[in-house]
Protein backbone atom coordinates (compact mmCIF):
# COMPACT_ATOMS: atom_id res chain seq x y z
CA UNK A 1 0.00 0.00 0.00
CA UNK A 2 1.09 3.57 -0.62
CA UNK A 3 -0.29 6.84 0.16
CA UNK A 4 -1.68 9.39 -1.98
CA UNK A 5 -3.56 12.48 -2.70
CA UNK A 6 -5.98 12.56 -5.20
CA UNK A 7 -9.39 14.34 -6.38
CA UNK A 8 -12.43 12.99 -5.70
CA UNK A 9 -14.25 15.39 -8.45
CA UNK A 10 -12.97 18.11 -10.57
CA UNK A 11 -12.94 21.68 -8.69
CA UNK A 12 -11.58 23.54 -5.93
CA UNK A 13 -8.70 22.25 -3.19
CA UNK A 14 -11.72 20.75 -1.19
CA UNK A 15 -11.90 18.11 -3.61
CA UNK A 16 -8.46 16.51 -2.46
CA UNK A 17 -8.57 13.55 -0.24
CA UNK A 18 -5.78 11.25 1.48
CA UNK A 19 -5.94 7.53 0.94
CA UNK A 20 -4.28 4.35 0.38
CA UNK A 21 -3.96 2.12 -2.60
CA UNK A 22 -2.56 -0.67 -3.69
CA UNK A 23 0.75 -0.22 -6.14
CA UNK A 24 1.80 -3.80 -8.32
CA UNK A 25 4.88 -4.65 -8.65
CA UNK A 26 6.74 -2.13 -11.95
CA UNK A 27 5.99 -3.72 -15.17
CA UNK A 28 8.79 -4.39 -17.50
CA UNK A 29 10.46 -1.58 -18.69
CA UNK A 30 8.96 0.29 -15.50
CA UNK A 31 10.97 1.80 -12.35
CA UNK A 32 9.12 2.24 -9.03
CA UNK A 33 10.30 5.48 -6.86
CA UNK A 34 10.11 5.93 -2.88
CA UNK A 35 9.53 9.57 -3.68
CA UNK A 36 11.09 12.09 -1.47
CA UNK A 37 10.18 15.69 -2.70
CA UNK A 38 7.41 16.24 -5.29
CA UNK A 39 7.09 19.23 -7.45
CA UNK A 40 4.30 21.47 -7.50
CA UNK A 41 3.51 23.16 -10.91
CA UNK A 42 0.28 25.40 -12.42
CA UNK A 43 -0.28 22.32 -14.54
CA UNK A 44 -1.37 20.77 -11.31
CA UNK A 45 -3.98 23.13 -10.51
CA UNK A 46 -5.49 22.79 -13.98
CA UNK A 47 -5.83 19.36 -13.79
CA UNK A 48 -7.24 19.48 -10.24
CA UNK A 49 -10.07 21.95 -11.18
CA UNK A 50 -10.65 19.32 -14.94
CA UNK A 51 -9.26 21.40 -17.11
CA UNK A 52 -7.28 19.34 -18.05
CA UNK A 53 -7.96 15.95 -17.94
CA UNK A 54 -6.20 13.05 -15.63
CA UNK A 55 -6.02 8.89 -16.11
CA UNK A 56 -9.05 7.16 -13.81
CA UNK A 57 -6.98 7.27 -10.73
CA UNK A 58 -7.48 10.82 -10.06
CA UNK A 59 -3.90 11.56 -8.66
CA UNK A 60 -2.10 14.71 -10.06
CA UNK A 61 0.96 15.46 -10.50
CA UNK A 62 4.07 15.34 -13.22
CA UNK A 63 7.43 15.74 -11.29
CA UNK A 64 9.38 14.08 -8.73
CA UNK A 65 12.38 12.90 -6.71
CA UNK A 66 13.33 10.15 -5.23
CA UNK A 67 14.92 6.55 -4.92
CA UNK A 68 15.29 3.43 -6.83
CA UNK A 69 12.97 1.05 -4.77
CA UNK A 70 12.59 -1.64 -7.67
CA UNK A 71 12.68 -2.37 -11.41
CA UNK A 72 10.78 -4.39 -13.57
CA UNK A 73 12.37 -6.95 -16.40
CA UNK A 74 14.86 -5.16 -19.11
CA UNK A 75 15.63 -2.34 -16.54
CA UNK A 76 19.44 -1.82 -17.12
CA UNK A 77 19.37 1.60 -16.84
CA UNK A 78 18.93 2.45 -13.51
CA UNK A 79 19.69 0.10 -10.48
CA UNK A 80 17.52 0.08 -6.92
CA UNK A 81 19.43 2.89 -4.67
CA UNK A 82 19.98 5.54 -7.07
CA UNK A 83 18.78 8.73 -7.01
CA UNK A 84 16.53 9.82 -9.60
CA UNK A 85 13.92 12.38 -10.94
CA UNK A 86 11.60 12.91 -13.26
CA UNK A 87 8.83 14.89 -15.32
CA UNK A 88 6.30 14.75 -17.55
CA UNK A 89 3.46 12.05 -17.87
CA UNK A 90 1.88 9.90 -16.89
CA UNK A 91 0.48 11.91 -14.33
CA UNK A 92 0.76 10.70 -10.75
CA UNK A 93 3.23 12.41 -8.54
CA UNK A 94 1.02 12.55 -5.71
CA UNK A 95 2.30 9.95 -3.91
CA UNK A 96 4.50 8.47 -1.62
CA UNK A 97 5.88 5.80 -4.35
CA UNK A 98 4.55 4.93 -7.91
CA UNK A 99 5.63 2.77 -10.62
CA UNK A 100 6.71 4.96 -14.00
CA UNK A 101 8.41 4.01 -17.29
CA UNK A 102 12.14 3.78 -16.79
CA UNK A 103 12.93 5.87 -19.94
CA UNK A 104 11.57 8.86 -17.95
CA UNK A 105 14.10 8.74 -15.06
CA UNK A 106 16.97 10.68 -14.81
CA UNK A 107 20.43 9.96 -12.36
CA UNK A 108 20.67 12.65 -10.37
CA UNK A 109 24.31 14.37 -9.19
CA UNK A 110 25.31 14.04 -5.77
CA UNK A 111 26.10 17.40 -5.61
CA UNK A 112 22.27 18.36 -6.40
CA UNK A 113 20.21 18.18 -3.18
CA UNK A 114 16.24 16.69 -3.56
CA UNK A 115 14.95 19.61 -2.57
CA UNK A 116 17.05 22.02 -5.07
CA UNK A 117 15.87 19.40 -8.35
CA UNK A 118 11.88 19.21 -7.04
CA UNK A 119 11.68 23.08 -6.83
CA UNK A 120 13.31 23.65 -10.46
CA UNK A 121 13.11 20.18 -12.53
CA UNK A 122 9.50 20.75 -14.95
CA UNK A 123 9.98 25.14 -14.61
CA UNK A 124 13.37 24.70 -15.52
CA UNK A 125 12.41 22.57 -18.53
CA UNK A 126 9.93 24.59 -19.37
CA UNK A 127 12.50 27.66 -19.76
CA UNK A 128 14.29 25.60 -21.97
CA UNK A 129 11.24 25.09 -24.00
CA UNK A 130 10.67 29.17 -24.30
CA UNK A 131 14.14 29.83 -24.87
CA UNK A 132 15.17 27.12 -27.34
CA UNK A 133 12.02 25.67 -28.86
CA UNK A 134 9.71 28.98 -29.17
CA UNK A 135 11.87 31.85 -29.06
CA UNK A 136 16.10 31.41 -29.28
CA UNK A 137 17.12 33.65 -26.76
CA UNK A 138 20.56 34.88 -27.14
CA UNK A 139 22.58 37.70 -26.76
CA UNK A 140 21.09 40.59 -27.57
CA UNK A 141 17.42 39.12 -27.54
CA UNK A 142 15.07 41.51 -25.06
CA UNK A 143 11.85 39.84 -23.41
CA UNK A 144 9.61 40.75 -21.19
CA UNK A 145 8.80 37.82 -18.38
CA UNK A 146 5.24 38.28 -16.66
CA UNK A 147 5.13 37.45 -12.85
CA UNK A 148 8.97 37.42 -12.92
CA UNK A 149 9.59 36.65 -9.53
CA UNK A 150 7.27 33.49 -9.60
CA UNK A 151 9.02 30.15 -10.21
CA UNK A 152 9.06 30.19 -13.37
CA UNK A 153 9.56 33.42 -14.29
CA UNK A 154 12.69 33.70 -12.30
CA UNK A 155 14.06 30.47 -13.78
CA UNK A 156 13.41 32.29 -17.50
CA UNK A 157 15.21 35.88 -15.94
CA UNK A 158 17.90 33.63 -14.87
CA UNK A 159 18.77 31.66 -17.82
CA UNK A 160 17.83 34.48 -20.43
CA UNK A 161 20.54 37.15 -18.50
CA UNK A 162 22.78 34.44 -18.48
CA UNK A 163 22.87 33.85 -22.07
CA UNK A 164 23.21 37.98 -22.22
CA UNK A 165 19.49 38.94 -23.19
CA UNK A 166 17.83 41.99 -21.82
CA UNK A 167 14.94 40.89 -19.16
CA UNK A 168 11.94 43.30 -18.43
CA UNK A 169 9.77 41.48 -15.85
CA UNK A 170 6.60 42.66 -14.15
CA UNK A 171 5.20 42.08 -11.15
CA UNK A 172 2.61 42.80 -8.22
CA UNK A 173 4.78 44.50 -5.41
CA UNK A 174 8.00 46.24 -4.31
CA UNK A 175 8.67 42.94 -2.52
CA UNK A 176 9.03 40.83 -5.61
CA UNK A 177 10.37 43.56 -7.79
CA UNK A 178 13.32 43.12 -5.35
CA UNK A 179 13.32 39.10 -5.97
CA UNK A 180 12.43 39.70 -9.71
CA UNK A 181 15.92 42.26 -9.80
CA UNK A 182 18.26 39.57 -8.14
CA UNK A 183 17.29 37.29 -10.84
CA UNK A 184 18.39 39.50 -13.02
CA UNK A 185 15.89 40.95 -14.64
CA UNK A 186 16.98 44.82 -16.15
CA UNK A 187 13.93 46.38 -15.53
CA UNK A 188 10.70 46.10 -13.73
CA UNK A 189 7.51 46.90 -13.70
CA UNK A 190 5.72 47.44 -10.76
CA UNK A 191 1.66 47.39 -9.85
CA UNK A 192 -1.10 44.42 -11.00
CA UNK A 193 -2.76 47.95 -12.99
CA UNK A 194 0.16 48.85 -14.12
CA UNK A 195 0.36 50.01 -18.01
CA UNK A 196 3.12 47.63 -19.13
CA UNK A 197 2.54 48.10 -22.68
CA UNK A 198 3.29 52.10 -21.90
CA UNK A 199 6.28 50.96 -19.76
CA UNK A 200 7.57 48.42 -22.47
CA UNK A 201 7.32 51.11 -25.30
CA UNK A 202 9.13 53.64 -23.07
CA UNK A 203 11.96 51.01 -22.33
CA UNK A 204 12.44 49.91 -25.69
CA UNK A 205 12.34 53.43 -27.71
CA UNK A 206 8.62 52.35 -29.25
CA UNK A 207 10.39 49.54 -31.26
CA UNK A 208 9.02 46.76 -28.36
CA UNK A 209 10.25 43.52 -26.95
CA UNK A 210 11.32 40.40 -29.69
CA UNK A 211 9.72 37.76 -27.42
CA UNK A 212 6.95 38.05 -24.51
CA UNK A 213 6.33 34.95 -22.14
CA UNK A 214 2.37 35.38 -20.30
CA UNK A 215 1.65 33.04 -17.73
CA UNK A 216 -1.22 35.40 -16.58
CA UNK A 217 -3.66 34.82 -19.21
CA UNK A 218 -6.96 36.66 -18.78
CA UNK A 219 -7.12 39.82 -20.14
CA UNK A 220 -3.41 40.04 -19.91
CA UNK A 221 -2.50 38.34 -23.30
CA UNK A 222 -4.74 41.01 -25.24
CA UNK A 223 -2.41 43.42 -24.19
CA UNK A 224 0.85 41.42 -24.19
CA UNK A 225 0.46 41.57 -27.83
CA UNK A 226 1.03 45.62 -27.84
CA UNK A 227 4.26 44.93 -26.32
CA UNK A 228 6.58 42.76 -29.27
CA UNK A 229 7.78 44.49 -32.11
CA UNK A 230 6.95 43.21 -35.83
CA UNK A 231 7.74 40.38 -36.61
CA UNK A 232 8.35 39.20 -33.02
CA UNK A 233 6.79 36.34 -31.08
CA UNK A 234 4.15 35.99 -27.81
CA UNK A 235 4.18 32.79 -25.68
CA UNK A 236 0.98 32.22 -24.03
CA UNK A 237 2.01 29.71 -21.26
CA UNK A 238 -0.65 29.73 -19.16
CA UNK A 239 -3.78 31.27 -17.47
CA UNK A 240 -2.82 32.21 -13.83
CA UNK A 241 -5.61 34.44 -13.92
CA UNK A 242 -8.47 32.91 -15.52
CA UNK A 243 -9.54 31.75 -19.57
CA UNK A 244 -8.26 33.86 -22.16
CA UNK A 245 -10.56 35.51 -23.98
CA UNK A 246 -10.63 34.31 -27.76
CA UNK A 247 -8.39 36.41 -29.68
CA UNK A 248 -8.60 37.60 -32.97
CA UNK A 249 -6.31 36.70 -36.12
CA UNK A 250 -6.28 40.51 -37.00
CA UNK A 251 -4.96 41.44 -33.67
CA UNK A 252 -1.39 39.52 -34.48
CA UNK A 253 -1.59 40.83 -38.20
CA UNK A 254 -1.21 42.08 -40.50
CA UNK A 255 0.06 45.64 -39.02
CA UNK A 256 1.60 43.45 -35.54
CA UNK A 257 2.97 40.50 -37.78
CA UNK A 258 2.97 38.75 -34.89
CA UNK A 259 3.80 34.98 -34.20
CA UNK A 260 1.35 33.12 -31.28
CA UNK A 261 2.54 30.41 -29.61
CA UNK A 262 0.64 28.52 -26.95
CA UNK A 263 3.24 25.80 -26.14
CA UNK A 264 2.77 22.62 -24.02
CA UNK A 265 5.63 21.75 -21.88
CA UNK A 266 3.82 18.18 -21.74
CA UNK A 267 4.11 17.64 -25.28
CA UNK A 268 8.00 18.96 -25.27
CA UNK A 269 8.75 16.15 -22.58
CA UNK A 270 7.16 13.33 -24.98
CA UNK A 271 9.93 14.18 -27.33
CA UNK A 272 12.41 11.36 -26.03
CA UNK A 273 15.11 13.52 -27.65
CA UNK A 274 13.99 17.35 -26.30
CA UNK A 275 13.29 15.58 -22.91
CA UNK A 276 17.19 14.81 -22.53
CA UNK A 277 18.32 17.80 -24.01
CA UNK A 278 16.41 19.88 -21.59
CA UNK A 279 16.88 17.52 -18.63
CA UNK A 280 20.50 17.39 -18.95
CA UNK A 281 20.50 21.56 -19.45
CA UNK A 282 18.22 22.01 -16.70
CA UNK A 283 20.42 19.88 -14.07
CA UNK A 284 23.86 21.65 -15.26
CA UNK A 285 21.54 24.77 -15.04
CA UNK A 286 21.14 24.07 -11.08
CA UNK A 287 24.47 22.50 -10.52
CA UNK A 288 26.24 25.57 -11.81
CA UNK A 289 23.44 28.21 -9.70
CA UNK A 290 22.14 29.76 -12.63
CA UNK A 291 18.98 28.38 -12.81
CA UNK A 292 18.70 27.95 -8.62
CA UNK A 293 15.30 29.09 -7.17
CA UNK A 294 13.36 29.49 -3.61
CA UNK A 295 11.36 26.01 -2.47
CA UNK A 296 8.86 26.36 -0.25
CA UNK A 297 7.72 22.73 1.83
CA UNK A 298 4.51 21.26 2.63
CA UNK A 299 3.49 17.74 3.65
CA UNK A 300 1.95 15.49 1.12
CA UNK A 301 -0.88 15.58 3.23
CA UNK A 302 -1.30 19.45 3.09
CA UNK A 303 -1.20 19.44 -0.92
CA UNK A 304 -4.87 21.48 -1.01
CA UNK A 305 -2.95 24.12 1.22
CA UNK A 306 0.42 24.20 -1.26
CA UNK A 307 -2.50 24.73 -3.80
CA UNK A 308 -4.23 27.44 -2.23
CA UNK A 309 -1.14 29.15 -1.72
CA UNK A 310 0.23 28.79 -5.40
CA UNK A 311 -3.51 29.79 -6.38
CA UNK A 312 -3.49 33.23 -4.57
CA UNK A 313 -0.19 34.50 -5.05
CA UNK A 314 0.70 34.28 -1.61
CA UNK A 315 4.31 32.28 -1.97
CA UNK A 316 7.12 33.32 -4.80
CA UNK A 317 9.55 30.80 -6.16
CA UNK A 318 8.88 26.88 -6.27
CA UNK A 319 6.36 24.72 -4.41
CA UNK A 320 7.22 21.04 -3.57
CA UNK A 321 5.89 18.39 -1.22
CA UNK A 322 7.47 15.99 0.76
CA UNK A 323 5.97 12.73 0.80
């Protein structure tokens, strides 16, 4: 038997309960993990509330760390002991072991603590994404990061000033402005009301930003779109702050010539080869400090309170749970 949390009907945190279920023995070709820290990601809330949608079992989650407890038959890849993570599907992270396919492990470095890889592994690969895959960020290359001091958004502030690209992030207070500027980012904007599209205009001499990342969604990406020049590209990643309205083809172009993207980092970690690109990036990333970020802790059991948290703003940097 193992313990897990998992939703008893689409909707709000109240819909999480505790229980215990039976786990088989890992198939062949599967690993199971004694899981000792397990991320906490956006995608978690949206499959919570059904929108998006989870395997019959009910238990959320795409991320984790742990140990080797067993391996099923043609498992030569890992051995029981090591220390391992993972991301993407299938979804099940809520728990205090599971069985997963052994292609979607990864050895972990000594060096790299549980806690360090659980509060960066799927945000961290999910920069990757935005700065390889949608947008190469190099050099040169200014962006502006909404809600840069969240987990995400610091990881992209991080890597993109690394790589010598000009970061203008916005956020709510003078609080995470402060944890928003140690990431790196060159400018910020200040104020949930704040006119962003004014600021990014002002900062950029009219000519606007090549690449914008929105997290935010709601009425946000409407005016994200003021804020890249021609020719440039937005990345709708998520919707933070409720369903985007639908958004008309005439608003990207002709005049904008704008390129919308509305990646899934889900669909980048099927990609056996993108997956180890952007899992071997992502732990050099932390290894070296460049892509190192705030975890917060919370039982396994208090998972509806990690999600009310991450659902309100309260918190800034990673979420994880320990099992």
């Amino acid at each position: 038997m193992t313990r897990v949390v998992r939703v008893k009907t689409p909707g709000g945190v109240e819909q999480f309960e505790i229980a215990e279920i039976e786990l088989p023995p890992p198939a062949a070709d599967e690993v199971r993990i004694r899981q000792t820290a397990i991320g906490v990601n956006f995608v978690d809330i949206y499959q919570r509330s059904g929108l998006y949608p989870m395997p019959p079992a009910n238990i959320p989650g795409v991320e984790g760390v742990g140990v080797i407890a067993a391996i099923g038959a043609n498992v030569t890849s890992v051995r029981p002991g090591d220390r391992v993570a993972y991301a993407g599907a299938p979804v099940g992270a809520y728990a205090a072991e599971r069985n997963l396919p052994a292609w979607r492990v990864v050895r972990l470095p000594d060096a790299l603590s549980d806690e360090a890889v659980a509060s960066s592994f799927v945000k961290g690969i999910t920069a990757h994404m935005l700065l390889d895959r949608v947008y190469p960020v190099v050099s040169g290359t200014t962006l502006l990061v909404h809600s840069a001091a969240g987990g995400i958004g610091q990881l992209l502030t991080r890597w993109a000033t690394h790589r010598g690209a000009t970061v203008i992030g916005t956020v709510s207070s003078e609080a995470r402005a402060a944890i928003a500027r140690q990431a790196g980012a060159a400018h910020i904007i200040v104020g949930r009301d704040a006119d962003f599209a004014q600021a990014v205009a002002d900062l950029t001499g009219k000519r606007g930003v090549d690449v914008a990342y929105d997290g935010v969604g709601g009425a946000t990406l409407a005016k994200t779109l003021a804020c890249v020049r021609p020719f440039g590209v937005v990345a709708s990643t998520g919707q933070a702050a409720g369903p985007i309205p639908p958004v008309d083809v005439s608003d990207l172009g002709p005049r904008r010539s704008l390129s919308l993207a509305r990646p899934s980092v889900m669909a980048y970690m099927n990609e056996t080869d993108a997956y180890r690109a952007a899992t071997e990036a992502v732990l050099e990333g932390i290894e070296s400090g460049i892509l190192g970020v705030a975890g917060r802790s919370y039982p396994l059991s208090e998972a509806a309170r990690a999600h009310a948290d991450l659902e309100g703003g309260t918190t800034s940097g990673a979420l994880y749970l320990r099992p």
